[in-house]
Protein backbone atom coordinates (compact mmCIF):
# COMPACT_ATOMS: atom_id res chain seq x y z
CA UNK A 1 -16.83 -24.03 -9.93
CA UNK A 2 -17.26 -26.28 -13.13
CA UNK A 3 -18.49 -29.96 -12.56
CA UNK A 4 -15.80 -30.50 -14.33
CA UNK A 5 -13.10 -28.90 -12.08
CA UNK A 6 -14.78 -30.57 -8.72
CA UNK A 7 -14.56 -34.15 -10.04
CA UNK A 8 -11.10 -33.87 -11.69
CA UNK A 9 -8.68 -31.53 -10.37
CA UNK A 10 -5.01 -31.73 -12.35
CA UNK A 11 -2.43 -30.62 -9.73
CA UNK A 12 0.24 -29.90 -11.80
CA UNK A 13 4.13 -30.57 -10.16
CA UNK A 14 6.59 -28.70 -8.71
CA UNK A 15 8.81 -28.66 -11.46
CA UNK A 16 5.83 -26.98 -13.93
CA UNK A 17 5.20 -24.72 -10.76
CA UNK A 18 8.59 -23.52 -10.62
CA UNK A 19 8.77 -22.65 -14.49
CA UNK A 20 5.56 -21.03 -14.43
CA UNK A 21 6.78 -18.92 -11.71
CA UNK A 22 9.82 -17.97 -13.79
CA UNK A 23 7.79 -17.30 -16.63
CA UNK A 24 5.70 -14.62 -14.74
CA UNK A 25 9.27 -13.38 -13.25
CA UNK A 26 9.69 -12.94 -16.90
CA UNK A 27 7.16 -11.18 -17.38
CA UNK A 28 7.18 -8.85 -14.43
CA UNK A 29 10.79 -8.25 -14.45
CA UNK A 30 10.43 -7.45 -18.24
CA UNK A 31 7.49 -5.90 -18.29
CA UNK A 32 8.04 -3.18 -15.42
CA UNK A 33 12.05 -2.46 -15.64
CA UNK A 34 13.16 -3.03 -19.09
CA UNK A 35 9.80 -2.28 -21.53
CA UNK A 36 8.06 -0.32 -18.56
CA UNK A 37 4.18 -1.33 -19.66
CA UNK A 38 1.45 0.04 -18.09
CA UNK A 39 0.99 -2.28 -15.13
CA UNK A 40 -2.72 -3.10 -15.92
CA UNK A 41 -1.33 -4.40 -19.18
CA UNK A 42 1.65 -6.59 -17.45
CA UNK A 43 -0.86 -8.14 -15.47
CA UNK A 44 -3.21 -9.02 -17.88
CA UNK A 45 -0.18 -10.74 -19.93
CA UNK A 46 0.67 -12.77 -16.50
CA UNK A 47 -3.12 -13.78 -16.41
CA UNK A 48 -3.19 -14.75 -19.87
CA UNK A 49 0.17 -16.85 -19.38
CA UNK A 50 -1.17 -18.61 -16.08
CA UNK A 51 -4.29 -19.74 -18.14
CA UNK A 52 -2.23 -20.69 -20.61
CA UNK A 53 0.12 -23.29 -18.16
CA UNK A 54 -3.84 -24.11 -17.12
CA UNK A 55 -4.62 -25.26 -20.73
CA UNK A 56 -1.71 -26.96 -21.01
CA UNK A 57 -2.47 -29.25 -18.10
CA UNK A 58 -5.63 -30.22 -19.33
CA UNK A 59 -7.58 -27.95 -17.59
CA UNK A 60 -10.66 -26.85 -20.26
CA UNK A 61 -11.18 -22.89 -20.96
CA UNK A 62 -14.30 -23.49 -18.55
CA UNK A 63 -12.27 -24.19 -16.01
CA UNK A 64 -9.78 -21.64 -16.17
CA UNK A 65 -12.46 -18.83 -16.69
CA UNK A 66 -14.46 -19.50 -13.51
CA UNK A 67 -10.94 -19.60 -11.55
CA UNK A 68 -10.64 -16.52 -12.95
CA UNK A 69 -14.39 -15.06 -11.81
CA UNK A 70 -14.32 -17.05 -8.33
CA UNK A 71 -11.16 -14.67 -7.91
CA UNK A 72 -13.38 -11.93 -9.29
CA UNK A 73 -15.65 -12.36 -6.51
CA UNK A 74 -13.29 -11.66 -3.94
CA UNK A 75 -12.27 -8.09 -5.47
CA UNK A 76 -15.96 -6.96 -5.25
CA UNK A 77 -15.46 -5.62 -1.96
CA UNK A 78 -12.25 -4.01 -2.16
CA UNK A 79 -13.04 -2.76 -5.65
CA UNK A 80 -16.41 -0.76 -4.37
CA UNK A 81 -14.09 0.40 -1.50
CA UNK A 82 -11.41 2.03 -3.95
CA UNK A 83 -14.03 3.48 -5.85
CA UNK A 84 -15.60 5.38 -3.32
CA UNK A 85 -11.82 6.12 -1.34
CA UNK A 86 -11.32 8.09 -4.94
CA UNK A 87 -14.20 9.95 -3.86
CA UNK A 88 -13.21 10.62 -0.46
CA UNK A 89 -9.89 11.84 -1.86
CA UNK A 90 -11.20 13.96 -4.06
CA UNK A 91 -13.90 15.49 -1.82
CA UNK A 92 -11.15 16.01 0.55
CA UNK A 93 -9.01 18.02 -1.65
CA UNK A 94 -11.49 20.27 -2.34
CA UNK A 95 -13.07 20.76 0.75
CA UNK A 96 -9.57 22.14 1.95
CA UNK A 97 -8.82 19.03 4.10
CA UNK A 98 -5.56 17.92 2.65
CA UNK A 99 -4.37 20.98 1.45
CA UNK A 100 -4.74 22.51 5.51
CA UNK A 101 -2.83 19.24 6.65
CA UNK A 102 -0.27 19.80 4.35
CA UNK A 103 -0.02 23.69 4.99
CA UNK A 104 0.33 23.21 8.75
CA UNK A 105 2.54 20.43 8.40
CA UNK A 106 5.55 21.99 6.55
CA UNK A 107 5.59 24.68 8.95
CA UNK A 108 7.22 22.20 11.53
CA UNK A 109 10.55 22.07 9.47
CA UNK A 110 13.63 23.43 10.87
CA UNK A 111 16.99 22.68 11.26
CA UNK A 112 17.02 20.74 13.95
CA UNK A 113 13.84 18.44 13.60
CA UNK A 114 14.83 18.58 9.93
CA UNK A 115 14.64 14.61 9.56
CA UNK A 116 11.76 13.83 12.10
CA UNK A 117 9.79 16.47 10.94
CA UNK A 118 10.00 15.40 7.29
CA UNK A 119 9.14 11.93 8.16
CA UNK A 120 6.17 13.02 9.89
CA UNK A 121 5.44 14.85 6.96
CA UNK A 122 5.69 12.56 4.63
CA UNK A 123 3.20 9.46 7.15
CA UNK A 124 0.94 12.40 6.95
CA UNK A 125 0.76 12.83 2.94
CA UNK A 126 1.15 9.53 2.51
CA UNK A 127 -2.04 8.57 4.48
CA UNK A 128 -4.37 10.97 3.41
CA UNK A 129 -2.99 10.64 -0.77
CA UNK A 130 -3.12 6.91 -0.02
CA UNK A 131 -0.10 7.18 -2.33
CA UNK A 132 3.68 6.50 -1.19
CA UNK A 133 4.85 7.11 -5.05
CA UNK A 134 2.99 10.65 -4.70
CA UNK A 135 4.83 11.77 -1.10
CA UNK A 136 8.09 10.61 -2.74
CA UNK A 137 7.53 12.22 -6.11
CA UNK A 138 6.38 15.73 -4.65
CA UNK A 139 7.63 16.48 -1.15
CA UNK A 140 9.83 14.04 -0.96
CA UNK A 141 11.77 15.94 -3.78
CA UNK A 142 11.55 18.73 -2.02
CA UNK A 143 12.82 17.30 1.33
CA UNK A 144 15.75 16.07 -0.64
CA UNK A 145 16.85 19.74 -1.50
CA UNK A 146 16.50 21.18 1.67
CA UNK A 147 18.40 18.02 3.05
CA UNK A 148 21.00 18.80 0.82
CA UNK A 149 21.14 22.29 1.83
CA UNK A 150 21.94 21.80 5.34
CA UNK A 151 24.45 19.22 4.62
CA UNK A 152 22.43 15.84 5.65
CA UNK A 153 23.70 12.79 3.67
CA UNK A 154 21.31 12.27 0.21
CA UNK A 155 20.96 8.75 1.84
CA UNK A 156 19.77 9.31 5.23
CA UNK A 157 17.46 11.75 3.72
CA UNK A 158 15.89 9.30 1.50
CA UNK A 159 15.68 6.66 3.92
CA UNK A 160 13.13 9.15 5.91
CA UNK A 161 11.57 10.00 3.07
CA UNK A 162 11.02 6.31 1.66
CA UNK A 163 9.79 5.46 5.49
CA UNK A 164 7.72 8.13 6.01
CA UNK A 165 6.20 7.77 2.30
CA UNK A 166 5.64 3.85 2.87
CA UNK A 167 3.26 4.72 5.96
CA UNK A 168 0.50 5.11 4.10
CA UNK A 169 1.12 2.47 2.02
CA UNK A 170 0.54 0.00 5.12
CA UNK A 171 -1.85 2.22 7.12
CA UNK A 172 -4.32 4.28 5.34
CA UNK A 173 -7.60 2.71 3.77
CA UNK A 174 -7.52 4.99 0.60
CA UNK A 175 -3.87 2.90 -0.21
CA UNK A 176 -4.73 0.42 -2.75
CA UNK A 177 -2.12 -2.27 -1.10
CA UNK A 178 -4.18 -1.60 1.93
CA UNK A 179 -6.93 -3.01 0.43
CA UNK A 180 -5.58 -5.44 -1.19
CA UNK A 181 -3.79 -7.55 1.89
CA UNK A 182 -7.48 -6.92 3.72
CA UNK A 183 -8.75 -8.55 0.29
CA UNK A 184 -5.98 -11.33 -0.09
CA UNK A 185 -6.15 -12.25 3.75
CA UNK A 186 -9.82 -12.27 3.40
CA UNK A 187 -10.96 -9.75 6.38
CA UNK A 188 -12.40 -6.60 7.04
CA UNK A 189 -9.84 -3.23 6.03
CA UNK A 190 -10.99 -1.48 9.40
CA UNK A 191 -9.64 -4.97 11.15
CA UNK A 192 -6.85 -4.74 9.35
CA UNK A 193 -6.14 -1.69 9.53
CA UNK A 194 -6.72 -1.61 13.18
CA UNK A 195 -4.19 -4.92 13.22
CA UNK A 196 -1.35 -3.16 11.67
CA UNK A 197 -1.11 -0.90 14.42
CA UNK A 198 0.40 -2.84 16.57
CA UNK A 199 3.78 -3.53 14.10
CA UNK A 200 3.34 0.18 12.85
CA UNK A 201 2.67 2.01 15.82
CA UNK A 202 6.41 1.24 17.82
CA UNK A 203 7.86 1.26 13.86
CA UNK A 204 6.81 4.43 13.72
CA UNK A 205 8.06 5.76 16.85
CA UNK A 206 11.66 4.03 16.31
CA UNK A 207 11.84 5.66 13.89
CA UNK A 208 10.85 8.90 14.81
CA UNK A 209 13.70 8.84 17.66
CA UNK A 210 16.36 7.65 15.23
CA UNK A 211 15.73 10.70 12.69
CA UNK A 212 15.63 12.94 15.59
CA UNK A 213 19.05 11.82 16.90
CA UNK A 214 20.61 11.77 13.52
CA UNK A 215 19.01 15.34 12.95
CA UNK A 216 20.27 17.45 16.27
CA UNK A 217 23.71 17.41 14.96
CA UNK A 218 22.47 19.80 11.82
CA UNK A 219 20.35 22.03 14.58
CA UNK A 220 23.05 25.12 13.62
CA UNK A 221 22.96 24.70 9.94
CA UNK A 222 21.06 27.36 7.71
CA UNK A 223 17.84 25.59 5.78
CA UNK A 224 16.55 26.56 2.36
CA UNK A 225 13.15 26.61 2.49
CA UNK A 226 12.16 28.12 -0.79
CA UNK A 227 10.13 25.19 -1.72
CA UNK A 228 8.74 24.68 1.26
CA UNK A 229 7.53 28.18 1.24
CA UNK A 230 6.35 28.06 -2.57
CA UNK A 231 3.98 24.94 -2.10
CA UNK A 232 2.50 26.54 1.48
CA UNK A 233 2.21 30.25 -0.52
CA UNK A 234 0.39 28.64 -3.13
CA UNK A 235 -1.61 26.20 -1.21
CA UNK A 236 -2.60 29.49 1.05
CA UNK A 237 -3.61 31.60 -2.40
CA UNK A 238 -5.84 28.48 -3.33
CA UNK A 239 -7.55 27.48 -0.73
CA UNK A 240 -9.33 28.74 3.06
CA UNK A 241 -6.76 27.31 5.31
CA UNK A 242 -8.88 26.44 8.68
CA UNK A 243 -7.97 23.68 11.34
CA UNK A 244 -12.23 23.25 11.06
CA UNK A 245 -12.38 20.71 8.16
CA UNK A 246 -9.82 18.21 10.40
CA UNK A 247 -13.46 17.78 11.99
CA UNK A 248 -13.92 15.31 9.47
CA UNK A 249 -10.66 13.17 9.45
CA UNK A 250 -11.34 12.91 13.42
CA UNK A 251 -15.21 11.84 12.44
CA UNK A 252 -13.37 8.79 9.85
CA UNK A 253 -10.96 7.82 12.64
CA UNK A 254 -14.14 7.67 15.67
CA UNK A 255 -16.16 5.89 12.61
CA UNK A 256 -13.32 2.80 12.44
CA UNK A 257 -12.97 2.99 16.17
CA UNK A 258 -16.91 2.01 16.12
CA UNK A 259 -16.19 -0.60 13.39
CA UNK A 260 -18.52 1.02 10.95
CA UNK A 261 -18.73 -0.74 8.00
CA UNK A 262 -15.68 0.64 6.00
CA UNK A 263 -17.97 1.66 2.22
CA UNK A 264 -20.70 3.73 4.83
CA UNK A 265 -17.80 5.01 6.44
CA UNK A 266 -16.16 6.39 3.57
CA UNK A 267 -19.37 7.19 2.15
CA UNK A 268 -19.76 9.22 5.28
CA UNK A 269 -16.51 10.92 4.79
CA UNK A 270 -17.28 11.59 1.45
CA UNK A 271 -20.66 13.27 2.03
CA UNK A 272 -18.95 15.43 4.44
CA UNK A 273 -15.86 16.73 2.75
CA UNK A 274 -18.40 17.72 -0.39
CA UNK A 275 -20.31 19.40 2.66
CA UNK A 276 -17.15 21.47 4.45
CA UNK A 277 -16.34 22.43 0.53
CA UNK A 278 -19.57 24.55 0.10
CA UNK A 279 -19.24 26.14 3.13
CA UNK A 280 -15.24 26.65 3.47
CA UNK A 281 -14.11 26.89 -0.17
CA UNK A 282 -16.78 29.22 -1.97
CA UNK A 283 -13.95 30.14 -4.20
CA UNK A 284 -14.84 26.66 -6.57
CA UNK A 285 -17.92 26.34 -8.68
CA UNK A 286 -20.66 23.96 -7.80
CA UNK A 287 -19.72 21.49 -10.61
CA UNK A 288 -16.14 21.94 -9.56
CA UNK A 289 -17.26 20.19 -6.04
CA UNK A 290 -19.36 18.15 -6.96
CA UNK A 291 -17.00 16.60 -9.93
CA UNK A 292 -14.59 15.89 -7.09
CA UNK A 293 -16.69 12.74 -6.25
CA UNK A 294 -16.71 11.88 -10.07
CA UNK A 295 -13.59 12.55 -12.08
CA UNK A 296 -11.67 14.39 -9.01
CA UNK A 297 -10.15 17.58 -8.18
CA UNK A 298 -7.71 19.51 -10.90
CA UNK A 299 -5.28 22.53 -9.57
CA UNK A 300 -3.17 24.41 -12.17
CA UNK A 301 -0.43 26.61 -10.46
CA UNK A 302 2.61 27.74 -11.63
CA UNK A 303 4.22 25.11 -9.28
CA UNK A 304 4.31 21.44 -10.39
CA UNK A 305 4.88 20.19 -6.93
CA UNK A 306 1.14 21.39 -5.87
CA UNK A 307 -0.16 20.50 -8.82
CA UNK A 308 1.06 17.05 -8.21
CA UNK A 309 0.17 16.61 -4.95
CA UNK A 310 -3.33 18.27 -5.14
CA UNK A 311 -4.50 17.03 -8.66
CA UNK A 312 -6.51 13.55 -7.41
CA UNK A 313 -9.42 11.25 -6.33
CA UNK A 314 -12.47 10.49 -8.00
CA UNK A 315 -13.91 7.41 -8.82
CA UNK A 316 -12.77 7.60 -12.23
CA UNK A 317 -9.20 7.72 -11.16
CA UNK A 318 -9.21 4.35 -9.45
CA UNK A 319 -10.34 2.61 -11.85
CA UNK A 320 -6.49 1.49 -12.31
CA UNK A 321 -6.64 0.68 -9.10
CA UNK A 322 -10.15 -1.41 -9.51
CA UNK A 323 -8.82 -2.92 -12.35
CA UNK A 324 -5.69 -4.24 -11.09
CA UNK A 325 -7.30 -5.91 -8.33
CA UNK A 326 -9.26 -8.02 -10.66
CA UNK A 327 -6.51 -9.00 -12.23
CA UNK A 328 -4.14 -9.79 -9.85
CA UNK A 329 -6.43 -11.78 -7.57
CA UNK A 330 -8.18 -13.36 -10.77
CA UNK A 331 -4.63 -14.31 -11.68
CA UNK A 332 -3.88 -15.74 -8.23
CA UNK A 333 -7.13 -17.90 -7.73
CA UNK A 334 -6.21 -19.45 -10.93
CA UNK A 335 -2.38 -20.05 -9.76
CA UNK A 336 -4.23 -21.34 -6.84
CA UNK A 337 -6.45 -23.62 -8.24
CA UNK A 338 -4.32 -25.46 -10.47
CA UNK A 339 -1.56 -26.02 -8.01
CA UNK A 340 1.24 -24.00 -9.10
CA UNK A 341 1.50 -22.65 -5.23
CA UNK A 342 0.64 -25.24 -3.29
CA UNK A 343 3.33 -26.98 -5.15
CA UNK A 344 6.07 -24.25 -4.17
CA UNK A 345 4.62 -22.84 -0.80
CA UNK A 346 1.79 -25.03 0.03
CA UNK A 347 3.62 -27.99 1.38
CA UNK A 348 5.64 -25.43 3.49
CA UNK A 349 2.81 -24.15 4.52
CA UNK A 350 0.84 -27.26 5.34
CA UNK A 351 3.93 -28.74 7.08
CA UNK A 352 3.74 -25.24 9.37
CA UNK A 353 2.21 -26.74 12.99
CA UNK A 354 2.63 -23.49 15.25
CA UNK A 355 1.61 -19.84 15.04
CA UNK A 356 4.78 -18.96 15.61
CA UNK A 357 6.12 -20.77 12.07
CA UNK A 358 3.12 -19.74 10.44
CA UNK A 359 4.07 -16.16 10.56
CA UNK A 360 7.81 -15.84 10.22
CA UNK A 361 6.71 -18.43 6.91
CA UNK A 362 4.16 -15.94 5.61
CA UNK A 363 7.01 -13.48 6.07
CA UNK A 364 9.54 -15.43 4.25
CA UNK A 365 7.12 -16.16 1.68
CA UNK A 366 6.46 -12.93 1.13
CA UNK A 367 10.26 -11.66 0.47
CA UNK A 368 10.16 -14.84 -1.79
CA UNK A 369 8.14 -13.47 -3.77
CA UNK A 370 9.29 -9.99 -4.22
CA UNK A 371 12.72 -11.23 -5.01
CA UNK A 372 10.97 -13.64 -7.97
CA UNK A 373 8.06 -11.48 -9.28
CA UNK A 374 9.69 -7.88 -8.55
CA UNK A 375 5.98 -6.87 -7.98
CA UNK A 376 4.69 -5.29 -4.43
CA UNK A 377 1.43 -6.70 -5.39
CA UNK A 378 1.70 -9.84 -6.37
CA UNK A 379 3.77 -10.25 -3.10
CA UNK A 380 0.45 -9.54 -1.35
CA UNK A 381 -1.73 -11.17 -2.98
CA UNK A 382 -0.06 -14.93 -4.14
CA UNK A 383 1.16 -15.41 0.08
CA UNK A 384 -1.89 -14.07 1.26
CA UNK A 385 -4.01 -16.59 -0.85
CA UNK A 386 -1.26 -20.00 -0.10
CA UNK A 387 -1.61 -18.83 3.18
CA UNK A 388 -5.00 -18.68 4.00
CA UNK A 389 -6.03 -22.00 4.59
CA UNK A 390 -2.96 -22.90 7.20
CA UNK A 391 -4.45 -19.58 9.02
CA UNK A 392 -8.18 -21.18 9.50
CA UNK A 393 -6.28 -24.23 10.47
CA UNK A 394 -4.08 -23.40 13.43
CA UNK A 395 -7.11 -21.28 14.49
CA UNK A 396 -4.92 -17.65 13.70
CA UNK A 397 -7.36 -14.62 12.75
CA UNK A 398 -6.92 -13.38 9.34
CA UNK A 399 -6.03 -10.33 10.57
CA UNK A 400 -2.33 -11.52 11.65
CA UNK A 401 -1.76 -12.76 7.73
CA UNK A 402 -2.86 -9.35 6.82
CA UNK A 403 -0.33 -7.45 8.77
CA UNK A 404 2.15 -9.63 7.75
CA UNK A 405 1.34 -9.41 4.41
CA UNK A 406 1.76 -5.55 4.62
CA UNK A 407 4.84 -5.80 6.95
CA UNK A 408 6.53 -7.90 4.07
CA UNK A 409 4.93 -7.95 0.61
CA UNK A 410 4.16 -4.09 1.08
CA UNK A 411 8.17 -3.01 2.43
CA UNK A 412 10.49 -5.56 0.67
CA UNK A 413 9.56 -4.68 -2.90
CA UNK A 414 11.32 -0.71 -1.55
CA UNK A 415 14.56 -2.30 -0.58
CA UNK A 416 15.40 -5.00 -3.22
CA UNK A 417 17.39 -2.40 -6.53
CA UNK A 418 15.59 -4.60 -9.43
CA UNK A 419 11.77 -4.70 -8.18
CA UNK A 420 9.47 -1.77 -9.76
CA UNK A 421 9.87 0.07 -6.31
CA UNK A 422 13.16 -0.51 -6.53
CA UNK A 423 13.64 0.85 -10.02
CA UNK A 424 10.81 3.81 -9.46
CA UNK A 425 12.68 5.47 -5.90
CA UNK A 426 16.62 5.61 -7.46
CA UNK A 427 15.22 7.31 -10.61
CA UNK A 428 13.04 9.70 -8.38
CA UNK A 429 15.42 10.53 -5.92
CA UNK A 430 18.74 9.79 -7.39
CA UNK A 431 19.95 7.52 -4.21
CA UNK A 432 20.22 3.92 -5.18
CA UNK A 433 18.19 1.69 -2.73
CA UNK A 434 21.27 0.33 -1.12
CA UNK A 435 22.36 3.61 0.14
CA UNK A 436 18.96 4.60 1.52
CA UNK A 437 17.88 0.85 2.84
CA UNK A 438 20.29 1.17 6.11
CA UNK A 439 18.32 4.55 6.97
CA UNK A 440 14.56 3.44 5.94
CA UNK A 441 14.16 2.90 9.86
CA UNK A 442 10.77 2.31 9.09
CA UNK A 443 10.77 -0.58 6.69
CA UNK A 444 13.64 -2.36 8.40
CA UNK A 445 11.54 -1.81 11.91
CA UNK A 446 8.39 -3.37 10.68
CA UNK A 447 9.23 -6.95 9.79
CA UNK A 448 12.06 -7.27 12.54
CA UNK A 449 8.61 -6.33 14.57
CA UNK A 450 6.87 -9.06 12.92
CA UNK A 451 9.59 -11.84 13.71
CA UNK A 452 9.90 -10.46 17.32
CA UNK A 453 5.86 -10.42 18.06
CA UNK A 454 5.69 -14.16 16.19
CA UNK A 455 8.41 -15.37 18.29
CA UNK A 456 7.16 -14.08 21.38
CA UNK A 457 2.94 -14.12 20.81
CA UNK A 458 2.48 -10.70 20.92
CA UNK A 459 -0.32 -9.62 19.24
CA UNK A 460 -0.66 -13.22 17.59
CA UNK A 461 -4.91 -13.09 17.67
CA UNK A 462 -6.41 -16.34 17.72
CA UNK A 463 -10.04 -17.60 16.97
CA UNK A 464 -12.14 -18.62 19.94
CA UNK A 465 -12.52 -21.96 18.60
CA UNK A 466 -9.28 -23.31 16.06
CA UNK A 467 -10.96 -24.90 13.00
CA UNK A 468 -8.64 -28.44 13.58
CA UNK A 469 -6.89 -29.37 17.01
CA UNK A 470 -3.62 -30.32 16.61
C-alpha cells in the first residue's frame, strides 16, 4: 500500500457507491446478455470503470494500481491451483479416468431411475470436468431427449439436470468458482471443500429421493437410448475401459482426507493419471500424453457430444480461468479499498453481532448481488471480500463464509432468467429458468440448508479464540 493511501484514505458515500454499482450492472448486464463479450474482456471494462470512480475521488493512479496488485496477491494461490487442475484434467482424460466414469455411469439409466440416475450422472461429470456449463451442454442435452422420450416434463428434466450439473460447481476443486470462494473467503480449497459437505451432502440426497419419486411413475415407459449408447460406443472404441484407473480418484479423495496441501495433491494426481495413461491407453502417442499436462487432451469422433465432453484440461486452457481471477479479485480489492462496499454492505455487515446474522447476511448479500451484477462470480467474490472482516470478528472460521458463498453466489445466478446463467441454460436447453427452478431440488435445497444450519448452529465452526469479545 502507497504512503499515500495509508495516511489519506477517501471513503467515498453511499450515494457514489450505489451508482458505481449500477454502472458495473451496466456493464455486466450489457456486456454478457445483450453484446455477449468474452467475459475476460467484461471484466477488464468493470476494472477499468472502478479505477476510474477511484480517480474521480481523488485517489492517484498509484493508489488505484496497488489496490489492484494487493488483490493480485490473493489470486496467486488459486491461480497456480487452476493451472495445475487443467493438468489434472487433462491427464485424466487421457489416462482413461473420466472417460471409464462416464462409460459406467450411463449404463445406470433406465426407465425407472430415469431422473435419479441422470442426476447422479450429471454430480459425477460435473465434478471430475469441474464444469457445470459442460454437463449441461453435452449430457445434459442428451438427458433432455431421452426425458422427452419417455414422457417426463422438459422442466422436471432440466431441473435434474441443472442440479446435478451445479454439483461440481460447489464441490469439486478443478471448478473455477470452487476456487474462487476458497480465494475470496481467504482459506484453504481442501477446507472448503471439506466445509461444503455438510450443506451439499443432505442437498444432495434430497434430492436424490425427490427425482426418484417423481421418476417411478415413468418405470413402464419405453426409453430411447440412442445417445446414450452412441457416446458409451464411442467412448469404448477410444479408450481401455478398466475400473483400475478409479485407483487414482480414490488416491485424490484419501490425499484431502489427510489435508495434503491441495497444489502437491493435484500435482500428485497429475503425475499419476500421465502414469495409468502409459500403461492403460498405449493406443496414444507419447507426445499425445504428455501434451495432456500442457495444452490438454483433443478427441475427434464423429459424435460432437464426446468430443465435447472429452476435448479438455491443460494448463493452457485455464488460463481464462487464471485470468479472470485476477481480474475479478483485482477489481474487488479496489471496490474494497475505496469504500464503494463498505458503503452498501459494510455497515450491514458491521452492525451484524451474532453468527447466526452473519450468515443468513452473507446469504442475502450474496443474492444481492446476483440480482445487480447478473455475474456468478462477482457474487463470490465482492460478499466474500465485505464479509471477511465481520468473520475474524465474531470469531467464525472462514470456512462458513466460503460455503455460504458457494451455497448463494454459486446457485442464485442459475435461477434468476436475466443473469449469464440464466441466459446460457434457456438457450441450451430450451426450458426457461422459471419452469425448471421449482424442480432444481438441488439449488433450492442448499441455501434453505444454509438458513436452517445458521439458525440452528449446525455446522457454524468457530475459532478457538474470537478476534474481539462482544
Amino acid at each position: 500500500m502507497s504512503e499515500k493511501a495509508t495516511k489519506t484514505p477517501k471513503k467515498i458515500g453511499l450515494a457514489a457507491a450505489i451508482i458505481t454499482l449500477a454502472i458495473l450492472s451496466l456493464i455486466f448486464c450489457g456486456g454478457f446478455t445483450f453484446l455477449k463479450f468474452n467475459t475476460q474482456a467484461i471484466f477488464l471494462v468493470a476494472a477499468i470503470a472502478v479505477g476510474v470512480v477511484a480517480l474521480l475521488h481523488g485517489y492517484s493512479l498509484k493508489d488505484v494500481e496497488e489496490f489492484f496488485l494487493d488483490g493480485c496477491r490473493g489470486a496467486v494461490l488459486p491461480a497456480m491451483i487452476l493451472m495445475v487442475v487443467g493438468a489434472v484434467i487433462g491427464s485424466w482424460i487421457v489416462s482413461g479416468i473420466v472417460p471409464t466414469i462416464i462409460y459406467y455411469g450411463l449404463g445406470f439409466l433406465t426407465p425407472s431411475t430415469f431422473l435419479v440416475a441422470g442426476f447422479a450422472m450429471c454430480c459425477l461429470i460435473s465434478f471430475f470436468t469441474g464444469s457445470s456449463y459442460t454437463a449441461i451442454s453435452t449430457i445434459g442435452i442428451a438427458l433432455l431427449g431421452i426425458g422427452m422420450g419417455l414422457d417426463v416434463n422438459p422442466a422436471i428434466t432440466a431441473g435434474m439436470i441443472i442440479s446435478g450439473s451445479l454439483f461440481g460447481d460447489k464441490m469439486s476443486p478443478f471448478s473455477d468458482s470452487t476456487n474462487m470462494a476458497a480465494a475470496a473467503a481467504g482459506t484453504d480449497v481442501f477446507d472448503h471443500v471439506y466445509s461444503m459437505l455438510y450443506t451439499t451432502v443432505p442437498a444432495v440426497i434430497i434430492s436424490a429421493i425427490l427425482y426418484f419419486v417423481l421418476g417411478l411413475k415413468h418405470a413402464g415407459n419405453a426409453m430411447d437410448m440412442t445417445a446414450i449408447d452412441n457416446i458409451r460406443n464411442t467412448i469404448a472404441a477410444n479408450f481401455n475401459i478398466t475400473p483400475i484407473v478409479l485407483i487414482i480418484p480414490i488416491l485424490t479423495i484419501f490425499m484431502t482426507i489427510k489435508k495434503v496441501p491441495p497444489i502437491m495433491a493435484l500435482v500428485i494426481s497429475a503425475v499419476a493419471g500421465i502414469v495409468f495413461a502409459f500403461i492403460f491407453q498405449p493406443q496414444f502417442t507419447f507426445k499425445t500424453i504428455m501434451d495432456s499436462l500442457g495444452s490438454g487432451f483433443t478427441i475427434n469422433t464423429e459424435f460432437a457430444d464426446v468430443n465435447k465432453l472429452l476435448s479438455r484440461g491443460g494448463m493452457m486452457n485455464m488460463m481464462g480461468a487464471v485470468c479472470l481471477t485476477f481480474l475479478v479479485l483485482g477489481m474487488g480489492q479496489i471496490l474494497q479499498r475505496i469504500g464503494v462496499m463498505d458503503a452498501v454492505l459494510g455497515k450491514l455487515a458491521a452492525a451484524v453481532n451474532t453468527p447466526r446474522a452473519l450468515v443468513i447476511t452473507t446469504l442475502g448479500a450474496c443474492l444481492l448481488t446476483t440480482m445487480v451484477c447478473a455475474s456468478q462470480y462477482v457474487a463470490i467474490v465482492l460478499p466474500g471480500q465485505v464479509m471477511q472482516p465481520a468473520y475474524t470478528r465474531l470469531g467464525v472460521k472462514k470456512r462458513v463464509l466460503s460455503r455460504t458463498l458457494e451455497d448463494g453466489g454459486t446457485i442464485f445466478c442459475f435461477l434468476l432468467p436475466w443473469t449469464t446463467s440464466g441466459v446460457y441454460v434457456p438457450g441450451v436447453l430450451g426450458v426457461p429458468v422459471l419452469s425448471y427452478a421449482p424442480y432444481a431440488f438441488f439449488c433450492l435445497a442448499c441455501p434453505i440448508l444454509c438458513v436452517v444450519y445458521a439458525l440452528t448452529g449446525f455446522a457454524i465452526f468457530k475459532e478457538e479464540q474470537p478476534a474481539v469479545t462482544e
